[in-house]
Protein backbone atom coordinates (compact mmCIF):
# COMPACT_ATOMS: atom_id res chain seq x y z
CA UNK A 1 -4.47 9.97 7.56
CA UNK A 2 -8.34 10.30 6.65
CA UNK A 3 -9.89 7.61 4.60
CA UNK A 4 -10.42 8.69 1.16
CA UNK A 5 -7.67 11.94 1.89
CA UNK A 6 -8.19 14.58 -1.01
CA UNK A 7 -4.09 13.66 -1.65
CA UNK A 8 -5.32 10.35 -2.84
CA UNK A 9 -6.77 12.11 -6.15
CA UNK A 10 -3.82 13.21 -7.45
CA UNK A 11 -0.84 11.06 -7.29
CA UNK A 12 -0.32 7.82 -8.96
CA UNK A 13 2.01 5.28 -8.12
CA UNK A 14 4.98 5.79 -7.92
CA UNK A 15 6.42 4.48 -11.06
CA UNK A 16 3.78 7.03 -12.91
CA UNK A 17 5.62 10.19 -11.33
CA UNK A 18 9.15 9.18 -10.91
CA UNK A 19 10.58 10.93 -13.58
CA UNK A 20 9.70 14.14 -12.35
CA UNK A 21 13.06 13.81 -10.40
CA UNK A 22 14.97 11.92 -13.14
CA UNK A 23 18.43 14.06 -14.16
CA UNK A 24 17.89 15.83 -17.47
CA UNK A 25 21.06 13.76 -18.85
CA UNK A 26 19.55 10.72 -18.30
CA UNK A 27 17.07 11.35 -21.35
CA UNK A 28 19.77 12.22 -23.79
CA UNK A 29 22.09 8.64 -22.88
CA UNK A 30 19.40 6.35 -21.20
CA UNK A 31 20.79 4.27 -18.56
CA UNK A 32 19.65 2.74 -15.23
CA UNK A 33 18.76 5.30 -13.24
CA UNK A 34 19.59 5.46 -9.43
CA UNK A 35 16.46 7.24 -8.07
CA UNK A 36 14.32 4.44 -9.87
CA UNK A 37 15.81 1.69 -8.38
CA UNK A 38 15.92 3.44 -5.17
CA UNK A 39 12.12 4.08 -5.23
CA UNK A 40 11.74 0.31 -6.80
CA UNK A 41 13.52 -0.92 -3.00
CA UNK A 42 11.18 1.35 -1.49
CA UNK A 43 8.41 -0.41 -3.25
CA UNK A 44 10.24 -3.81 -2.68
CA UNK A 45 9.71 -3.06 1.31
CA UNK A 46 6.28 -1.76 1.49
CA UNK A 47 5.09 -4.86 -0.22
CA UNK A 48 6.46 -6.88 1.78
CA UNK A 49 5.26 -5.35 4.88
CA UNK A 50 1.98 -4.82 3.32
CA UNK A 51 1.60 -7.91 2.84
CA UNK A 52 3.04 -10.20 6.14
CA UNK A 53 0.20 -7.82 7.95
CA UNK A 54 -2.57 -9.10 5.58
CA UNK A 55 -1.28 -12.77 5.69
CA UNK A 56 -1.29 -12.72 9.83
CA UNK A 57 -4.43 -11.01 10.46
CA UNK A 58 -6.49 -13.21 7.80
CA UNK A 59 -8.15 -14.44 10.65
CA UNK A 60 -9.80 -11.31 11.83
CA UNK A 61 -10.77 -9.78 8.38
CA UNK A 62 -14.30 -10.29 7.19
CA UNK A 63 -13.52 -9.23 4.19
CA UNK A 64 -10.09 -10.97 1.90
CA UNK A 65 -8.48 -11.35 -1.14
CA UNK A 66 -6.17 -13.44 -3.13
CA UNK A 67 -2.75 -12.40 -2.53
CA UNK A 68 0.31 -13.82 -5.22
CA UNK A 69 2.80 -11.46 -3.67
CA UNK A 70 3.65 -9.83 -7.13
CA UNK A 71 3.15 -5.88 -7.98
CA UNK A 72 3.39 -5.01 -11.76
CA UNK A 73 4.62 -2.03 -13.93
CA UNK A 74 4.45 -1.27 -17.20
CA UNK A 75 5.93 1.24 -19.90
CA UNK A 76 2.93 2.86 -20.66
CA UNK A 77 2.20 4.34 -17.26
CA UNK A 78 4.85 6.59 -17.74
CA UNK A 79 5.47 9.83 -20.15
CA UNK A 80 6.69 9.12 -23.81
CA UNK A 81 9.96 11.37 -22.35
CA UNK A 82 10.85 9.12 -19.95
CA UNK A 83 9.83 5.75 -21.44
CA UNK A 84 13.53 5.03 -22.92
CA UNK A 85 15.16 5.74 -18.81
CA UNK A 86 12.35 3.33 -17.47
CA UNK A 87 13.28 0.42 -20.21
CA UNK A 88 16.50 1.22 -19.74
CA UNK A 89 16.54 0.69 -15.95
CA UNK A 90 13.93 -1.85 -15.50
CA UNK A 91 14.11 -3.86 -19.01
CA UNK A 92 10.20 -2.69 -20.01
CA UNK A 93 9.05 -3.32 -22.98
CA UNK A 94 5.53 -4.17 -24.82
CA UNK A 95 4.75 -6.54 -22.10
CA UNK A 96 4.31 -5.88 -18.08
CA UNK A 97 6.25 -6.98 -16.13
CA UNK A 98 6.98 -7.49 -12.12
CA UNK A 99 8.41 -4.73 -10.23
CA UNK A 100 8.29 -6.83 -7.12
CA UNK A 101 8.19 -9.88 -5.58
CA UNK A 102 7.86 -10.31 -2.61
CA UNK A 103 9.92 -13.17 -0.48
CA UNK A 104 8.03 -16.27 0.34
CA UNK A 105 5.14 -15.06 -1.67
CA UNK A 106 2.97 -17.44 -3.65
CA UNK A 107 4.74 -15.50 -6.85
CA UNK A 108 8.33 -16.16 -5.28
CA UNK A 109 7.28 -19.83 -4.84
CA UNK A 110 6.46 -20.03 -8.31
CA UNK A 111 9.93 -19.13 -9.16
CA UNK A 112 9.08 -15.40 -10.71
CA UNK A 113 11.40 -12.66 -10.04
CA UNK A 114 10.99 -8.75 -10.65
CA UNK A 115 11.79 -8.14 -14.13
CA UNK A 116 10.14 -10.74 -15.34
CA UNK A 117 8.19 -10.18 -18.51
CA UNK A 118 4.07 -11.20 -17.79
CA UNK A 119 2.57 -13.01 -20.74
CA UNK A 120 -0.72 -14.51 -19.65
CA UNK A 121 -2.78 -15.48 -16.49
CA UNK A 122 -5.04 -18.33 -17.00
CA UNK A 123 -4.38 -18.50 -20.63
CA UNK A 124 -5.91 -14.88 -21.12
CA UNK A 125 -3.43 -12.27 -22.50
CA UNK A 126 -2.90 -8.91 -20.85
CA UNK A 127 -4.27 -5.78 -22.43
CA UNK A 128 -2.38 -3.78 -25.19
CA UNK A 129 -0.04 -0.95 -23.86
CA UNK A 130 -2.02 2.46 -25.02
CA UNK A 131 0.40 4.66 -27.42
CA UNK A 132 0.05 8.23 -26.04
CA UNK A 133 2.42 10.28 -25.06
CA UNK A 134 0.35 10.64 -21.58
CA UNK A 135 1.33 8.85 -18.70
CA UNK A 136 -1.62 6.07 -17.98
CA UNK A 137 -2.15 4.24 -15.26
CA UNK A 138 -5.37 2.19 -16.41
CA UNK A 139 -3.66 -0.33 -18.01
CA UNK A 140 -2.10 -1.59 -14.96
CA UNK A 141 -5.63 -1.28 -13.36
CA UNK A 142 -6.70 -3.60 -15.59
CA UNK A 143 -3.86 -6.03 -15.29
CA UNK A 144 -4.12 -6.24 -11.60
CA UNK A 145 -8.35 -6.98 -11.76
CA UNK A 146 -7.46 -9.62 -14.04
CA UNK A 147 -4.51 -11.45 -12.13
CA UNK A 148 -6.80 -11.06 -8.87
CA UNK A 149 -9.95 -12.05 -10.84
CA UNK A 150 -7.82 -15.37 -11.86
CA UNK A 151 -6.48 -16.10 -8.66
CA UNK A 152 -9.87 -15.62 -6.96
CA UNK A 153 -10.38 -19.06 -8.20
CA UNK A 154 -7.87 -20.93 -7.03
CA UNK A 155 -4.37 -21.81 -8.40
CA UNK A 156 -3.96 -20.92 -12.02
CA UNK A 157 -1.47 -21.40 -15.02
CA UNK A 158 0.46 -18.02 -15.46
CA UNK A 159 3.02 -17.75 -18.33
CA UNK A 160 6.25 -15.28 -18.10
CA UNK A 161 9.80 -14.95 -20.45
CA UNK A 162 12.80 -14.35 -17.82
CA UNK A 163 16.18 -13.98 -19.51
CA UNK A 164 14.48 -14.06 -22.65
CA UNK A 165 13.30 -17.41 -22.20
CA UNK A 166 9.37 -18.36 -22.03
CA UNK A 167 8.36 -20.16 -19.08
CA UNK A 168 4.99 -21.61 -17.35
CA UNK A 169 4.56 -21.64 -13.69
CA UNK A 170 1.16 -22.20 -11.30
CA UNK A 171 0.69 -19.54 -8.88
CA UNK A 172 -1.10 -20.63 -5.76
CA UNK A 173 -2.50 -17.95 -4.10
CA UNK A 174 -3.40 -16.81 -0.15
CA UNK A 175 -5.57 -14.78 1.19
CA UNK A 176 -5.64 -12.15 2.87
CA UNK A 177 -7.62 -9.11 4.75
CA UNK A 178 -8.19 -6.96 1.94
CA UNK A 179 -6.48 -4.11 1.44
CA UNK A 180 -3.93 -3.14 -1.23
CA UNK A 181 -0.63 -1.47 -0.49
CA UNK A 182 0.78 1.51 -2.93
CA UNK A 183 3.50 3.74 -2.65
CA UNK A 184 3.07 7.45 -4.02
CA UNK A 185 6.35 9.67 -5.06
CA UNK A 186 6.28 12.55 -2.71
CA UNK A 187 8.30 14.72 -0.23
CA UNK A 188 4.93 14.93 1.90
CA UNK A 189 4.95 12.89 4.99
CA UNK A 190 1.56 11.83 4.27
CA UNK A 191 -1.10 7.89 3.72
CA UNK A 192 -4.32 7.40 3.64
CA UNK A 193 -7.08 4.59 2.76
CA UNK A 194 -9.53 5.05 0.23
CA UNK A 195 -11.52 0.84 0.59
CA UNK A 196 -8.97 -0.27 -1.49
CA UNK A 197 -5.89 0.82 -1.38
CA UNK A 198 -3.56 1.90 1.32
CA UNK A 199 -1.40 4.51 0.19
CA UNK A 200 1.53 6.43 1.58
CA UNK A 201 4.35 8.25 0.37
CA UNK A 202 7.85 7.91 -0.06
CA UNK A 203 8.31 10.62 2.08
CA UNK A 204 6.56 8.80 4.98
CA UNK A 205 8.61 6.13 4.30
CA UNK A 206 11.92 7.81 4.82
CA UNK A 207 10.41 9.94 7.74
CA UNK A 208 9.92 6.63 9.75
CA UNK A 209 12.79 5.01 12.25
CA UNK A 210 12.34 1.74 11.66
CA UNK A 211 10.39 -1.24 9.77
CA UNK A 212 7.42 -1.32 13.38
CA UNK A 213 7.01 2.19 12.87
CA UNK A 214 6.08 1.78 8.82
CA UNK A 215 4.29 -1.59 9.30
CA UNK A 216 2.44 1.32 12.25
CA UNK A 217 1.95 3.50 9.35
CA UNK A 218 0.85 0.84 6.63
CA UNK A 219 -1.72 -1.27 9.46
CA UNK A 220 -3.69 2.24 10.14
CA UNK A 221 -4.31 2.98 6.62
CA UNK A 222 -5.06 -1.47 6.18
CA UNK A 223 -7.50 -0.50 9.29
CA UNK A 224 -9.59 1.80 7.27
CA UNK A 225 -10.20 -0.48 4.54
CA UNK A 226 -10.74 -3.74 6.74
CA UNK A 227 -13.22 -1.62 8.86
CA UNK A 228 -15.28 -0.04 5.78
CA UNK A 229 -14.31 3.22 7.15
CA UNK A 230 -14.43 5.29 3.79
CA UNK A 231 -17.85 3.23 3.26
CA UNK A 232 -19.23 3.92 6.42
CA UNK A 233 -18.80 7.99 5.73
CA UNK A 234 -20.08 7.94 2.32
CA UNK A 235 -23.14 6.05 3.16
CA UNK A 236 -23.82 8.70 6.01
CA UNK A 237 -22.41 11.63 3.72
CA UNK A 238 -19.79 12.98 5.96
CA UNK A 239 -18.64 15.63 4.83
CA UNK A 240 -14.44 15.79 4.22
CA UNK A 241 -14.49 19.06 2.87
CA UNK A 242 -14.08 22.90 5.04
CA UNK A 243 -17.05 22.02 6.04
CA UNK A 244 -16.77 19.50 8.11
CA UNK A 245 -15.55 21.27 11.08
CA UNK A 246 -18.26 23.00 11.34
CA UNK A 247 -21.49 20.58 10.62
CA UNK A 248 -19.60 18.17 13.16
CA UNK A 249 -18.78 16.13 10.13
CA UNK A 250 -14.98 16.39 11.33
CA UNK A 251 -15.57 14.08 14.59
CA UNK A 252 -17.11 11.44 12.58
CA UNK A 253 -14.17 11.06 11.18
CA UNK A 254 -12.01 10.84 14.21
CA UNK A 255 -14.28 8.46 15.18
CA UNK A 256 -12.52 6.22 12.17
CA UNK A 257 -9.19 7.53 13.21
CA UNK A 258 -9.48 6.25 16.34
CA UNK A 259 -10.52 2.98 15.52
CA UNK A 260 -8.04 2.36 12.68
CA UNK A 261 -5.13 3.36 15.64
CA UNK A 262 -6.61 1.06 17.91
CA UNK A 263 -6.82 -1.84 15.14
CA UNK A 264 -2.85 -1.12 13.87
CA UNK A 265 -1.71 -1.97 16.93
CA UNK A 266 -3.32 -5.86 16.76
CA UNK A 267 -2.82 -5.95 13.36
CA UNK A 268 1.15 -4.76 14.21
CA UNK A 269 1.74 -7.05 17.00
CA UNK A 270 -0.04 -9.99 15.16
CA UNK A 271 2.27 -10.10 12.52
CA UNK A 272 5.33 -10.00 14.95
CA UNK A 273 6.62 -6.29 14.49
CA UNK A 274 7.73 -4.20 18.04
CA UNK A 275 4.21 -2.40 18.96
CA UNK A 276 6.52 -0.45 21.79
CA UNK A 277 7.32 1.81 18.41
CA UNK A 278 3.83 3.13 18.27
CA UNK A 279 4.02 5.96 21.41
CA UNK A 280 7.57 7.50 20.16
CA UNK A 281 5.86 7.93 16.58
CA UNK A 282 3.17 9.49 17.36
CA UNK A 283 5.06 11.72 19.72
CA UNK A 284 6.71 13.05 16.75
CA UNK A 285 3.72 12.77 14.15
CA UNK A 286 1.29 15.00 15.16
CA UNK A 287 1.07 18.33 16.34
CA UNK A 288 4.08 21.11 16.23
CA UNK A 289 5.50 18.83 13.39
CA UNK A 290 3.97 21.17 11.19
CA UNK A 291 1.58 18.33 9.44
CA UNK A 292 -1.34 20.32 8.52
CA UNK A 293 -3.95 17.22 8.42
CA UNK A 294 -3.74 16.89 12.25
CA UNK A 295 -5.12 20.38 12.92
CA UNK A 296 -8.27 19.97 11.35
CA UNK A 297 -10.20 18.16 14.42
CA UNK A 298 -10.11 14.80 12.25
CA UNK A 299 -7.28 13.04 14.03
CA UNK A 300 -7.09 12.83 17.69
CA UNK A 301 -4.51 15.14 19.30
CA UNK A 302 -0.78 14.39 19.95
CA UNK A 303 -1.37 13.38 23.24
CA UNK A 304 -4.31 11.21 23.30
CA UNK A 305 -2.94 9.93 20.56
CA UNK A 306 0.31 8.85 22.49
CA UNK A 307 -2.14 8.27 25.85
CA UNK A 308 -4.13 5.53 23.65
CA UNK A 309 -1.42 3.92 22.06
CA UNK A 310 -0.13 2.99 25.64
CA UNK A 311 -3.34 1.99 26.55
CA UNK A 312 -4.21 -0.36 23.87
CA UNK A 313 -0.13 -1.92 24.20
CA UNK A 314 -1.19 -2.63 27.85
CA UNK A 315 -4.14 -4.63 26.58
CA UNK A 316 -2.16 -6.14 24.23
CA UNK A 317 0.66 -7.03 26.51
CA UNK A 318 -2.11 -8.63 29.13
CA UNK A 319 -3.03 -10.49 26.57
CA UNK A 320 0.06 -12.04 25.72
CA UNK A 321 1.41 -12.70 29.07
CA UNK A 322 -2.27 -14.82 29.28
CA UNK A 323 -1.61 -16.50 26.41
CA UNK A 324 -4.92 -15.14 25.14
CA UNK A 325 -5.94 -15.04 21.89
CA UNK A 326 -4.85 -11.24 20.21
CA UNK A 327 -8.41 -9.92 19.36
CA UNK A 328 -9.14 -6.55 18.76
CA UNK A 329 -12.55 -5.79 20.62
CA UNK A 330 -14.08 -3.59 18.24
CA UNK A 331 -17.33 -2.55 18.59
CA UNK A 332 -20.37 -2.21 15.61
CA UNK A 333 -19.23 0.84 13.58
């Protein structure tokens, strides 16, 4: 789970690839389709993992964000083929609207819902829709930096038609450590962190046991962004390509690897999930699971991995039992 992974390049979210699976009938007799709203749920829990671990760790983030809770979609990020499927099963139109929202969120407090139609943030309107035939995700891109660049000043006005009635509603936001959450459509059990985004896939997602083990999964990849980690290897120009085993680029990284472990673990525990999770996944997540990225001398070994996991629970567990404060000691990187 490298910082800036080469995986990160070439998937979109996963509302931009979904249709690769989508059942050749569905485009003759549009409908809502199953494996949409399955992957919408999916979304619906990442989200709301994602963010309850940037909420409880605000306090140990330099670095934050306005968070409303909300994650948008729009037609236009998917192929003119599969546009009539996606309005079909999620109501999209001309306007974006929310895929999620996320319980208890400054956007569920506003009274929004998913499927709700966006109209305007702060009495600017969203972009125009683009009307290739291409897939494109930029519109959303620009959606999101305006709705962040809105709340970044405080509450604002935001105006949305649910059940085809217009409504206004003031969104107050939160912050949070900063770090964006995104789920990617793919069988590979794969995430990674490139400063703003942590991504994994749906694969990961199913792979896991249990809601510790993905907030685990989703807290490493929030490490590597809180920490700078993608930052840190640019500015020294580390290299991530073959490489980097051999110009001892490759235990730079590890370095990073490490640290974002040993910071998903507070992160985990701070937000209230079951940190005993962490040794039994990484007993199956690494090596003889047949996941190429740990053999590359990037990631620590299976069994350190496991060995520091129980180390930095025991620390945590001290802690606790001291009623002592839960902070990470992490050292100038």
């Amino acid at each position: 789970m490298a910082p800036g992974a080469t995986w990160l390049n070439v998937f979109k979210p996963f509302v931009f690839l979904a249709a690769l699976c989508l059942p050749v009938g569905a485009l003759a007799a549009p409908a809502p389709d199953a494996s949409l709203l399955a992957l919408q749920d999916m979304d619906q829990r990442v989200a709301t993992i994602g963010y309850r671990l940037a909420r409880s760790n605000l306090d140990i983030c330099e670095r934050t964000m306005p968070l409303s809770g909300m994650l948008v979609h729009a037609l236009d990020q998917y192929s003119a083929k599969t546009r009539p499927i996606v309005a079909a099963t999620f109501g999209l139109g001309a306007e974006p609207a929310l895929l999620v929202v996320v319980p208890g969120s400054p956007a569920a407090r506003a009274g929004l819902k998913p499927g709700d139609l966006l109209l305007s943030v702060a009495g600017k309107t969203f972009p125009a829709g683009a009307t290739g035939k291409k897939a494109s995700y930029s519109r959303v891109q620009q959606i999101e930096e305006l709705l962040l660049a809105s709340l970044a000043a405080g509450p604002v006005p935001i105006e949305y038609q649910s059940g085809g009635t217009r409504h206004s509603a003031i969104i107050a936001p939160e912050s949070g450590c900063l770090s964006r959450v995104q789920l990617m459509p793919s069988a590979k059990l794969n995430a990674g962190a490139d400063g703003t985004y942590a991504q994994l896939t749906s694969g990961i997602v199913d792979y896991v046991k249990s809601d510790d083990e993905l907030a685990l999964v989703i807290a490493h990849e929030m490490a590597h962004n809180i920490r700078a980690h993608r930052s840190w290897l640019d500015q020294r120009k580390i290299s991530r390509g073959l490489l980097k085993s051999l110009d001892g680029s490759a235990g730079k990284i590890r370095k990073t690897e490490v640290e974002a472990d040993y910071l998903a673990l507070y992160l985990v525990a701070r937000a209230g999930f079951d940190i005993s999770a962490a040794p039994g996944f990484w007993q199956r997540y690494g090596p003889g699971s047949l996941l190429e990225i740990f053999s590359d001398g990037t990631h620590p070994g299976r069994a350190s991995r496991v060995a520091a996991a129980e180390r930095t629970i025991a620390e945590i567990r001290l802690k606790q039992r001291q009623s002592l404060p839960l902070t990470p000691q992490l050292s100038a990187f």
